[in-house]
Protein backbone atom coordinates (compact mmCIF):
# COMPACT_ATOMS: atom_id res chain seq x y z
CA UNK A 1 -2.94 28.57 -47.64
CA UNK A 2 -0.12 31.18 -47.05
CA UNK A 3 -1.07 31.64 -43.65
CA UNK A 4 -1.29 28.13 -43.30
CA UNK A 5 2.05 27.65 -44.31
CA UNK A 6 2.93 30.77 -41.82
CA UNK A 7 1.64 29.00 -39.08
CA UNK A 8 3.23 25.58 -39.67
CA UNK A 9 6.71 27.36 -39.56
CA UNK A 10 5.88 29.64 -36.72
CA UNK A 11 5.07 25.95 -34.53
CA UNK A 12 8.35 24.40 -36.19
CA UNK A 13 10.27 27.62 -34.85
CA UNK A 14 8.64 27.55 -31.64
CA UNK A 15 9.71 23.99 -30.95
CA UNK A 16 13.72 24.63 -32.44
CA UNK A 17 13.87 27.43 -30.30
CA UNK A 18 12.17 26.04 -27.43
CA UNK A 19 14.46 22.63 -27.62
CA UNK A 20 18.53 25.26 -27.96
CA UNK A 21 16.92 27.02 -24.99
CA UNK A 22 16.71 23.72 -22.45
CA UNK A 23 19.75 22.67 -23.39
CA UNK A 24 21.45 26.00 -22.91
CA UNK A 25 20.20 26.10 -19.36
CA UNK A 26 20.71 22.02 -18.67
CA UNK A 27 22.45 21.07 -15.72
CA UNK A 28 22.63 17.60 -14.97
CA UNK A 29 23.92 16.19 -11.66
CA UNK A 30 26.61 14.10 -11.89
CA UNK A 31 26.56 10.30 -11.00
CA UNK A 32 26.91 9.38 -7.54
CA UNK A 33 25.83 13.37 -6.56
CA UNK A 34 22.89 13.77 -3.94
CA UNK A 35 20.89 16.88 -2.20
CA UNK A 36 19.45 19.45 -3.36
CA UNK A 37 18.53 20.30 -7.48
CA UNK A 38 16.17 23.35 -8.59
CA UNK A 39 12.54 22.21 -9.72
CA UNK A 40 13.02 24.51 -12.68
CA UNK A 41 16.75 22.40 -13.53
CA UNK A 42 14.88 19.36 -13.31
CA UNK A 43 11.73 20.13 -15.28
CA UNK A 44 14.36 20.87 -18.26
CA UNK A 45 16.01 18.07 -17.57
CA UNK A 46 12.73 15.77 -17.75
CA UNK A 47 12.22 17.08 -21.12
CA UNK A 48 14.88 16.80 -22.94
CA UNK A 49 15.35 12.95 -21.41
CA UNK A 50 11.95 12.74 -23.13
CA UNK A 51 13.49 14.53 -26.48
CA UNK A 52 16.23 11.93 -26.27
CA UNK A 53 14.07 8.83 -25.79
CA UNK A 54 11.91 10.01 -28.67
CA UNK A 55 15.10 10.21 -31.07
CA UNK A 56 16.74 6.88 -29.69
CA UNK A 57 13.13 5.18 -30.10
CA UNK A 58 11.67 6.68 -33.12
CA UNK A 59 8.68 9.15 -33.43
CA UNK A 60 5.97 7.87 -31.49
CA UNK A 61 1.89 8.43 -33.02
CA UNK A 62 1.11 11.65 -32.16
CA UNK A 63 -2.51 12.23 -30.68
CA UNK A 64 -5.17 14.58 -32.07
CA UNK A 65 -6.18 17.52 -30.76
CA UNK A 66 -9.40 18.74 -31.11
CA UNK A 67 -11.63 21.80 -30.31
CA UNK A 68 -14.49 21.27 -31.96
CA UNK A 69 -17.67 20.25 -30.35
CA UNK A 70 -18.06 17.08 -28.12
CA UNK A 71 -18.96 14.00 -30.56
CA UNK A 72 -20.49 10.74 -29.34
CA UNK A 73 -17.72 8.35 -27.62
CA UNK A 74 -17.33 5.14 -27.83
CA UNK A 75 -15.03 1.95 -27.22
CA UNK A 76 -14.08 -0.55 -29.16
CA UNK A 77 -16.53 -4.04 -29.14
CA UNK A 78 -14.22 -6.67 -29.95
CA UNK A 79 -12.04 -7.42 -26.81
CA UNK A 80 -10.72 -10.50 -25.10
CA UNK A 81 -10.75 -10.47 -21.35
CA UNK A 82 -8.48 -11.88 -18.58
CA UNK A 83 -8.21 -11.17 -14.76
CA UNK A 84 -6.84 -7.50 -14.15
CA UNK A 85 -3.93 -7.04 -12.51
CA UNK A 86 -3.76 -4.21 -9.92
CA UNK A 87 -1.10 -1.90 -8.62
CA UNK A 88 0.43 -3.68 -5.00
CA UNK A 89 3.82 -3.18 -6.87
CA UNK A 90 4.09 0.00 -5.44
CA UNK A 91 3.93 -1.26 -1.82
CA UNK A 92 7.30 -2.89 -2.68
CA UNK A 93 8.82 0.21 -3.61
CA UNK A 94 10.53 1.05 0.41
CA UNK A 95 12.13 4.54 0.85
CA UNK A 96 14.55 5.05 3.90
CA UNK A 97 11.25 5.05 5.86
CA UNK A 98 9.67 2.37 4.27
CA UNK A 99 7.70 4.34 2.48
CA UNK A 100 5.61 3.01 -0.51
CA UNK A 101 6.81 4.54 -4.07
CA UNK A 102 9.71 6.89 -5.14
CA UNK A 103 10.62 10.65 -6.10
CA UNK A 104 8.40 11.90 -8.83
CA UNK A 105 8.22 14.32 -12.05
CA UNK A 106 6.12 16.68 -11.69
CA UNK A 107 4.62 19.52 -14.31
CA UNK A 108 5.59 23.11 -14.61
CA UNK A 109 3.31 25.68 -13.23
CA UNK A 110 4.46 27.95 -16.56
CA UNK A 111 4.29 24.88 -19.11
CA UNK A 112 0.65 24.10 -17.37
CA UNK A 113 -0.49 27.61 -18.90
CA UNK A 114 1.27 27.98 -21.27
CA UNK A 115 0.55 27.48 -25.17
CA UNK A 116 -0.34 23.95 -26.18
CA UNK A 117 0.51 22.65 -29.36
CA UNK A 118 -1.10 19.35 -30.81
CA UNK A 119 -1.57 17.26 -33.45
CA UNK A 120 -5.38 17.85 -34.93
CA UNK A 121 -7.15 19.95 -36.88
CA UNK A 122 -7.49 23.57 -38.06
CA UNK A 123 -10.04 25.84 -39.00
CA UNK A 124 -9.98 27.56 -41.97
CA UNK A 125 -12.39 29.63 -44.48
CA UNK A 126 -13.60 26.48 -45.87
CA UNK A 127 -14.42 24.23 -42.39
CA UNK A 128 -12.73 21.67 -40.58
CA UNK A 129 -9.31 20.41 -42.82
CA UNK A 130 -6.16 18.26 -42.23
CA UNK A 131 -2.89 19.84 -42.71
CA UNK A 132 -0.37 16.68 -44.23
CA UNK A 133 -2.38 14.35 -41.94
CA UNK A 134 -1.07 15.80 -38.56
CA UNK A 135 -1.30 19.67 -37.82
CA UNK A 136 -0.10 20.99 -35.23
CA UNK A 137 -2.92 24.45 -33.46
CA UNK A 138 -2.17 26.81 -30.57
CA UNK A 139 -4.81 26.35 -27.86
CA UNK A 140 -5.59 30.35 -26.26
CA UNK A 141 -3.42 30.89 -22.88
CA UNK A 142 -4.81 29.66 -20.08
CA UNK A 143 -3.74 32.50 -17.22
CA UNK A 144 -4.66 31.31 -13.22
CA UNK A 145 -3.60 34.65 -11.67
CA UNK A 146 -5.40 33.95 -8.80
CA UNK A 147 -2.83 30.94 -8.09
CA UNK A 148 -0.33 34.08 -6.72
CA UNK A 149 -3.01 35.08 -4.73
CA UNK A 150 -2.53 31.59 -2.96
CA UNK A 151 1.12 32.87 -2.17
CA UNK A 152 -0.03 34.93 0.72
CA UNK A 153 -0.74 34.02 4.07
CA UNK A 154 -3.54 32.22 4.46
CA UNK A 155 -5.14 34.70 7.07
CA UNK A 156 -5.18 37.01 4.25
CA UNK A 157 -6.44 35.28 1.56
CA UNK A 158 -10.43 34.92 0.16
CA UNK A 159 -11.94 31.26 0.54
CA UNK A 160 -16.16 30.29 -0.06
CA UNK A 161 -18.44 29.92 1.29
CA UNK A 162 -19.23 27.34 3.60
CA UNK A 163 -20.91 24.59 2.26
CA UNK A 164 -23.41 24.83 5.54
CA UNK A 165 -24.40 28.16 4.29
CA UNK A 166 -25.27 27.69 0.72
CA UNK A 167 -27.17 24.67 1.69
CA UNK A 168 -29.51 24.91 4.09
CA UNK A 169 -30.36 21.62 6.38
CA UNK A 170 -27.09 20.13 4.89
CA UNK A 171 -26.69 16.75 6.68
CA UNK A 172 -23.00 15.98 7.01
CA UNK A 173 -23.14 13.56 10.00
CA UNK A 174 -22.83 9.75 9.91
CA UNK A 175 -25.45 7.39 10.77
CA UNK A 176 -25.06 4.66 12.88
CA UNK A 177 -25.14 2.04 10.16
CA UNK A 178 -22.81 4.03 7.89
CA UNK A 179 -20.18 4.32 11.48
CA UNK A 180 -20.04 0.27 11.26
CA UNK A 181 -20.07 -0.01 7.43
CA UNK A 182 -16.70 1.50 5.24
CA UNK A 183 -18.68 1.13 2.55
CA UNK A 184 -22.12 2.62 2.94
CA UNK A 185 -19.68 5.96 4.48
CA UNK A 186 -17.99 5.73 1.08
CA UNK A 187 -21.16 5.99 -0.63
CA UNK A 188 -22.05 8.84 1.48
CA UNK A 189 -19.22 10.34 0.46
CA UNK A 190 -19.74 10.14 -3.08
CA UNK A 191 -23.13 11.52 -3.02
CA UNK A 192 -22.27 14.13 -0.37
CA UNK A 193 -19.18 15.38 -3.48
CA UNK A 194 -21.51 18.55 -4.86
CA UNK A 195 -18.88 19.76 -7.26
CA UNK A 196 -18.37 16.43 -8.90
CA UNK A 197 -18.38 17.39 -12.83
CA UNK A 198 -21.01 15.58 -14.94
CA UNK A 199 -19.72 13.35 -18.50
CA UNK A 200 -20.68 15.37 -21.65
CA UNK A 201 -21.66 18.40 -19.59
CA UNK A 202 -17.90 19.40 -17.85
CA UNK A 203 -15.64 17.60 -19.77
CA UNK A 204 -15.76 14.44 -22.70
CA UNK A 205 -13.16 11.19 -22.61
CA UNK A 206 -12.66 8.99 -25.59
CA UNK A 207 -11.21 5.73 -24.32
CA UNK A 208 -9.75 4.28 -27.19
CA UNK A 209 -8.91 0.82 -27.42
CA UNK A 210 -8.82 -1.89 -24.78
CA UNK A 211 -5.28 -3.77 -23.92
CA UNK A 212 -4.27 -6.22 -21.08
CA UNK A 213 -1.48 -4.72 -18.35
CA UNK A 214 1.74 -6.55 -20.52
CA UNK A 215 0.85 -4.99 -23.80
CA UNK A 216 2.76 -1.81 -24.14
CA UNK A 217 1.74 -1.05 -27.57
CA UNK A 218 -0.38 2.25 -27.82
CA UNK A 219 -4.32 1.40 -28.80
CA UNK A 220 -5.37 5.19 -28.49
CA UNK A 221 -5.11 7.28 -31.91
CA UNK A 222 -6.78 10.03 -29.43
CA UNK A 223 -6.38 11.71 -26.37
CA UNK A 224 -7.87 10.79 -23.26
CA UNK A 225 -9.44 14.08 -22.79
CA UNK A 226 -11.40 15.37 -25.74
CA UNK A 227 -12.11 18.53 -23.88
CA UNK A 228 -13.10 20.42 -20.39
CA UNK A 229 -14.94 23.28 -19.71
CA UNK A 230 -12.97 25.79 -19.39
CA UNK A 231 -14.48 27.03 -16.18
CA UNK A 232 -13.70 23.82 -14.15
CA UNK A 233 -9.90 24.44 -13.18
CA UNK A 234 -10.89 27.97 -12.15
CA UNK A 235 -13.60 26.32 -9.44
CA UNK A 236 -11.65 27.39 -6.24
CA UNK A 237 -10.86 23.75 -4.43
CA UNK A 238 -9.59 22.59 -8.38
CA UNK A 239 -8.04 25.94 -8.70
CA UNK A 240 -6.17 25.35 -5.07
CA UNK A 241 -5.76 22.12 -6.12
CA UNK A 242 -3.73 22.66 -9.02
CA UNK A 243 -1.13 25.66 -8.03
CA UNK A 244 -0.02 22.51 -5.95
CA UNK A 245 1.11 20.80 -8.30
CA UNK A 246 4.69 22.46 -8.98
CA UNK A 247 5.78 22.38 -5.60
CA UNK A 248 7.78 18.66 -5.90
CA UNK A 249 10.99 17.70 -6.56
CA UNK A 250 10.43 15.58 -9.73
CA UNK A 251 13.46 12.78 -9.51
CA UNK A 252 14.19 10.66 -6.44
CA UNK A 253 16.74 10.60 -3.79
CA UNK A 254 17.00 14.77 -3.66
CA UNK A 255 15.33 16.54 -0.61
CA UNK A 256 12.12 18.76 -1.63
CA UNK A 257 12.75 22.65 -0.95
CA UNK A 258 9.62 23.57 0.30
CA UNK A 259 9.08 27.47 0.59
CA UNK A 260 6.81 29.20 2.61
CA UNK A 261 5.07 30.23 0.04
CA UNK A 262 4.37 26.56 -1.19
CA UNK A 263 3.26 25.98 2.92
CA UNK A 264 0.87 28.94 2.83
CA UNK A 265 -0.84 27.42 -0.35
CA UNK A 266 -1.32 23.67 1.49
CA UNK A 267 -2.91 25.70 4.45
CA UNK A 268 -4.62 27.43 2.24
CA UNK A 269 -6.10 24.33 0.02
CA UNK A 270 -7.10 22.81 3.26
CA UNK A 271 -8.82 25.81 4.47
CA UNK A 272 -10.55 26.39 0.80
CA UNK A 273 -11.70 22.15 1.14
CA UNK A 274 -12.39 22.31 4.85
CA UNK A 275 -15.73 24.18 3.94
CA UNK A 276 -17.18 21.55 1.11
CA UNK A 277 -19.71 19.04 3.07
CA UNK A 278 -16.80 16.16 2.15
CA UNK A 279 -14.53 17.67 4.33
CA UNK A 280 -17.42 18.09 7.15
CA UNK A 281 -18.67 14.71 6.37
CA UNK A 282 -15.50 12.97 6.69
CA UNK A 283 -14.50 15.38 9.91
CA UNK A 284 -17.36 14.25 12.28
CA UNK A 285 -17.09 10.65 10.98
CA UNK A 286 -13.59 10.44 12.65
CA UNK A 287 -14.47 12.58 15.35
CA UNK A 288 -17.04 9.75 16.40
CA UNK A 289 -14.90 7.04 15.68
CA UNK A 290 -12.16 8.90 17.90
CA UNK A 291 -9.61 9.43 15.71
CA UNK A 292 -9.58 12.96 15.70
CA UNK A 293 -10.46 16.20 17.63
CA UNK A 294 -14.10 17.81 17.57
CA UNK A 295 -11.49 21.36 17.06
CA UNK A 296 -11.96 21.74 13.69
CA UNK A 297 -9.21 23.81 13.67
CA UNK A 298 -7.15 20.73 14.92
CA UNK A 299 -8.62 18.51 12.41
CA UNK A 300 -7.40 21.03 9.79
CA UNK A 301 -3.99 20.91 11.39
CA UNK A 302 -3.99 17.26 11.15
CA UNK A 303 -5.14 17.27 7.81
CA UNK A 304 -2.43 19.14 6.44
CA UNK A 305 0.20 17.00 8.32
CA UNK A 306 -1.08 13.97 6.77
CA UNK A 307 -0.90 15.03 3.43
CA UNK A 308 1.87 17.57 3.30
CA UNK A 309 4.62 16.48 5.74
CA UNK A 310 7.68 15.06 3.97
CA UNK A 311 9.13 11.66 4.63
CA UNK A 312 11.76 10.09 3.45
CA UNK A 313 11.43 7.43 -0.03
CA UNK A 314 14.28 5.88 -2.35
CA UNK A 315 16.93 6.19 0.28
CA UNK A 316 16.86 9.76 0.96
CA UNK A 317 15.08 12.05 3.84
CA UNK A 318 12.70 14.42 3.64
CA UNK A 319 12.24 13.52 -0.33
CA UNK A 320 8.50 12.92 -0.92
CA UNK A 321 4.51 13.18 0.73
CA UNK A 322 1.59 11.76 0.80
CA UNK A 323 0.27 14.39 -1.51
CA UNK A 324 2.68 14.29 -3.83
CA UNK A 325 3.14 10.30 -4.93
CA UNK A 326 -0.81 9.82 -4.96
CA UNK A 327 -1.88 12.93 -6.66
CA UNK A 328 1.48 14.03 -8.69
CA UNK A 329 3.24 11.08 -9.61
CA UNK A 330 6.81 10.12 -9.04
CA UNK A 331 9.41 8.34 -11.31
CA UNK A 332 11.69 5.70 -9.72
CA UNK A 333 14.79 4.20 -10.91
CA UNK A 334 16.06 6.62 -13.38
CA UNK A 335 19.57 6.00 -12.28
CA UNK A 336 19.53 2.23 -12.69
CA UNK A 337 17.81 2.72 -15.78
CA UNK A 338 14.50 0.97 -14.83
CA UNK A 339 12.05 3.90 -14.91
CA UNK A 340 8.89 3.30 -13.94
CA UNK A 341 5.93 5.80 -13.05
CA UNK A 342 4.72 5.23 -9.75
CA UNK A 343 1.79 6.87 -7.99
CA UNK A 344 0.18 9.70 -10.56
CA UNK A 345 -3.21 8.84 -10.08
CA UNK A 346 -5.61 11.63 -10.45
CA UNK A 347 -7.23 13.18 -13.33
CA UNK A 348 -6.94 16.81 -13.11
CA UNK A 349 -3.12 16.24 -12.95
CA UNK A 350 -3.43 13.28 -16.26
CA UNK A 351 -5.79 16.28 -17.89
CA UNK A 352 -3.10 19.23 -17.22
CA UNK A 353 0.29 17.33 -18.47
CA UNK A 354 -1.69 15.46 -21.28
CA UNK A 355 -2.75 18.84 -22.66
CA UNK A 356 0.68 19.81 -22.57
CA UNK A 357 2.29 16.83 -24.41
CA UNK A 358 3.96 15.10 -21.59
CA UNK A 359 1.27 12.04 -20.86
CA UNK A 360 0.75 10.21 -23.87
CA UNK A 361 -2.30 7.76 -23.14
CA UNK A 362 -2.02 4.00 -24.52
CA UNK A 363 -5.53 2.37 -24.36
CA UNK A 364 -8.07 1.49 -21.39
CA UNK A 365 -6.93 -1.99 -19.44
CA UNK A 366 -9.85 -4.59 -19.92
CA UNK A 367 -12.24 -5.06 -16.99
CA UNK A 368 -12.58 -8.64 -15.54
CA UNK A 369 -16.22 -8.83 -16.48
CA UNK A 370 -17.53 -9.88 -20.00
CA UNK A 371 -19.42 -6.93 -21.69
CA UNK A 372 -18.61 -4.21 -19.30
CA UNK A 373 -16.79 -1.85 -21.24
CA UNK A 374 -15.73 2.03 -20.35
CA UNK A 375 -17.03 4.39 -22.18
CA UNK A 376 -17.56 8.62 -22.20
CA UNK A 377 -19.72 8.16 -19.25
CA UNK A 378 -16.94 5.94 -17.00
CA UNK A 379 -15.89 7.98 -13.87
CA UNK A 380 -13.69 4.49 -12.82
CA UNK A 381 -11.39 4.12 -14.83
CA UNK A 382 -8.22 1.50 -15.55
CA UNK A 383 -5.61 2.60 -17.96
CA UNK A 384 -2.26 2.82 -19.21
CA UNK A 385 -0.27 5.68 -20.15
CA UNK A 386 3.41 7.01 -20.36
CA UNK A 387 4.73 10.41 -18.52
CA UNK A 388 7.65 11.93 -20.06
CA UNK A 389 8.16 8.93 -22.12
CA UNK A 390 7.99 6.59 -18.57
CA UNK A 391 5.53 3.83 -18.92
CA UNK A 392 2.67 3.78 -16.01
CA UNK A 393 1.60 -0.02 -16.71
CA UNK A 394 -1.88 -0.39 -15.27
CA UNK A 395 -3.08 3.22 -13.11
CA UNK A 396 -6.76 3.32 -12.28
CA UNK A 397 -8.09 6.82 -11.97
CA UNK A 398 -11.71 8.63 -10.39
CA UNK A 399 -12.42 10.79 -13.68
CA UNK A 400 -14.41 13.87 -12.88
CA UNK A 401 -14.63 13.92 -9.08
CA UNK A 402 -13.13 17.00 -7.05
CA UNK A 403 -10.12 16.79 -4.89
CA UNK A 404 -11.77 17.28 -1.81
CA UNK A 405 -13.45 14.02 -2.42
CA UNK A 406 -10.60 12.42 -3.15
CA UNK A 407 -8.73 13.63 0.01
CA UNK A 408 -12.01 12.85 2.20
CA UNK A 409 -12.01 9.21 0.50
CA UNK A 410 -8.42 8.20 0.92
CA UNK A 411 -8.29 9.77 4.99
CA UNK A 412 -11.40 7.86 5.52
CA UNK A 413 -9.70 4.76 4.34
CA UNK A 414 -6.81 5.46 5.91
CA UNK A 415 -8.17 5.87 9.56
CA UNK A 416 -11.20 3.41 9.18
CA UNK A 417 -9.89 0.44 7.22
CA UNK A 418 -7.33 -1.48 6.40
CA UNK A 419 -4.65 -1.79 3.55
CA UNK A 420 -7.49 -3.25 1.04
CA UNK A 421 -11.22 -1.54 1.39
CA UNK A 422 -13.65 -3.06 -0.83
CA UNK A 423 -16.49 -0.48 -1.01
CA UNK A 424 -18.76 0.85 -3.09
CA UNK A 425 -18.64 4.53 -4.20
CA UNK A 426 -21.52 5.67 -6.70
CA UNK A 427 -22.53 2.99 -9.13
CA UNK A 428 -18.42 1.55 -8.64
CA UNK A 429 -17.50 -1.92 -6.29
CA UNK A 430 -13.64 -0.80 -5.89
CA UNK A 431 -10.86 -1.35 -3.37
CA UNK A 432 -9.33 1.84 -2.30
CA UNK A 433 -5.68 0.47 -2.04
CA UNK A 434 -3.94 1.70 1.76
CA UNK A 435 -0.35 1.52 2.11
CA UNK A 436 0.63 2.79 5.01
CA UNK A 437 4.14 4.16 6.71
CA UNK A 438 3.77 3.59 10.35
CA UNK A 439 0.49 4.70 12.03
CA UNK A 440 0.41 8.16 10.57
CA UNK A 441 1.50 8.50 7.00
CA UNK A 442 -0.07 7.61 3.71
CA UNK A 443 2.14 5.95 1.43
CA UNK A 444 -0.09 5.55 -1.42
CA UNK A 445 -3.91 5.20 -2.10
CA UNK A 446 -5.28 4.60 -5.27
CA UNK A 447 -8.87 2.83 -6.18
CA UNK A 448 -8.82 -0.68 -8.31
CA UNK A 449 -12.42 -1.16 -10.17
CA UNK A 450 -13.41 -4.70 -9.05
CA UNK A 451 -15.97 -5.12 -11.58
């Protein structure tokens, strides 16, 4: 009980301390001021705007954390249904190049790996107990030293195997049917996405309870994420995948500061992706459609323009990518006090800043269909969450599948459909959403479940 007790204060400590540091190092620009801000200024500043929304709201439930074995998952039964909403919101969102969404928050490579502390359970001599309801448990440090690895040029830096050579007889080019059908490529796709994790073997969701879009009450007492294996995020294209992650800006209308080091590791992710049979798949499917060159090296080239190259959103230049508002999330509005999360819509980034306490998920959104409910095993998924206390209405989110199927999937929408693309991807009818900003930029892409 002592070292209960021990521990409790150490966590209380940790947080005082943690809270006199931020605002010793705040610096907050002042109203009216534009350019340039640190991502390390503005990561402080995100959190204690979330501090302060906390005190000026109330505490908020906290969620449990939990690391014992996966349980059986399950969703509520007693719903009542109406027609989804989806997300074309965000195609009225126009940046100084018309650009769909707005500047974005984005997480901390250091608060990513560093210690998590949640509300759940601890283990002690006698089992499984609860600490005044709510205890708060360190998680083990999760170290990705092979993300500064991904700081060097990419000519000297170690990437797989190719997906040709592991796989012998690997078919990777389009039929004829699947060149005049979007959907039956799409399909391909999916089944084509080898390092797609598998429910209750790679990771374990409990979806809570369901909600329509204009409820913003929270019906999730859990997180999203029970768990993940802890060897996923260290799979090189998820690895690659996330050292991205802290290379944004995280508020509108200030310029990113892209370093060369954040351009070697975009090379490099493309590179590391390039080899998976998505990539392949997706490469030879344009190159017969004539979109692109049969140079692979130029459809890497091209690839990395398309997702990396900055354009301007929210009134300022140079401010925000494709990359960024589809996979990171950006915030828009802070200064006219109407925040809203727009963008944010994959899972390894919901997994990484839910672990560390800045996505607090609010209930599944109900499906249009009578009887079809998510559960553990849902890879489509429509919910609603906030991010540093920012409210994300209605987001629908692939769970599980890597990022080079994701990439493959949007560019294939992108270059061989239109703004909606109703498809079918594994056992899911969705429309991959397609704003676009002129002929060649992605302004958002996101997938709405249409069952």
């Amino acid at each position: 009980m002592d070292e209960l007790v021990k521990e409790l204060e150490g966590v209380a400590i940790d947080e005082v301390e943690g809270n006199e540091a931020r605002r010793d190092r705040r610096a907050v620009p002042a109203d009216g001021e534009r350019g340039e801000r640190s991502r390390s200024t503005w990561a402080e500043v995100v959190s204690e705007d979330r501090a302060r929304i906390k005190n000026e709201g109330g505490d908020r439930r906290s969620k449990k954390g939990s690391s014992m074995p996966p349980r059986p998952l399950s969703c509520t039964d007693s719903v009542t249904y109406f027609p989804m909403q989806d997300e074309g919101d965000e195609r009225n969102d126009q940046g100084s190049d018309g650009a769909t969404g707005t500047g974005n928050f984005r997480p901390q490579r250091q608060s990513q790996c560093g210690i998590e502390k949640q509300d759940g359970e601890e283990r002690s001599s006698g089992g499984w107990v609860a600490v005044e309801e709510r205890k708060r448990h360190r998680r083990p440090h999760q170290h990705f030293e092979e993300w500064n690895g991904y700081k060097r040029p990419p000519s000297e830096q170690e990437y797989s195997e190719d997906t040709s050579h592991i796989h012998h007889g690997l078919n990777v080019e389009p039929t004829r049917e699947e060149l005049d059908n979007l959907s039956k490529a799409c399909s391909r796709l999916w089944e084509l996405d080898m390092n797609r994790l598998v429910p209750g073997k790679d990771y374990a969701i409990e979806c809570g309870e369901g909600k329509k879009v204009y409820h913003k009450g929270d019906k999730a007492s859990e997180n999203l994420f029970s768990w993940l294996e802890d060897n996923v995020l260290k799979r090189p294209t998820y690895s690659r995948f996330c050292a991205l992650l802290d290379n944004y800006n995280p508020h509108q209308g200030y310029k990113e500061s892209i370093t060369q080091q954040d351009k070697y590791e975009e090379t490099a992710f493309i590179e590391e992706i390039s080899r998976s049979a998505s990539i392949k798949y997706l490469h030879r499917y344009l190159v017969l459609k004539g979109v692109t060159s049969q140079d692979y090296e130029d459809f890497k080239k091209m690839l990395t323009s398309l997702w990396f190259d900055l354009y301007g959103r929210g009134g300022c230049s140079s401010s925000s990518s494709a990359f960024e508002h589809v996979f990171v999330g950006e915030i828009k509005g802070q200064r006219q006090g109407e925040n809203e999360v727009s963008g944010f819509h994959n899972w390894i980034q919901f997994y990484l800043e839910e672990s560390n306490g800045n996505v607090d998920y609010q209930g599944y959104i109900f499906p249009r269909r009578r009887g079809e409910l998510p559960d553990s095993e849902t890879q489509l998924l429509t919910i609603q969450f906030e991010w540093h206390g920012v409210l994300k209405s209605v987001s629908s989110t692939l769970i599980g599948v890597s990022p080079e199927f994701e990439i493959a999937l949007y560019t294939l929408c992108f270059f061989a459909g239109g703004e909606d693309n109703h498809v079918d991807i594994g056992p899911y009818s969705v429309n991959i959403k397609c704003y676009r900003l002129g002929d060649n930029k992605i302004g958002s892409a996101f997938p709405i479940a249409e069952n």
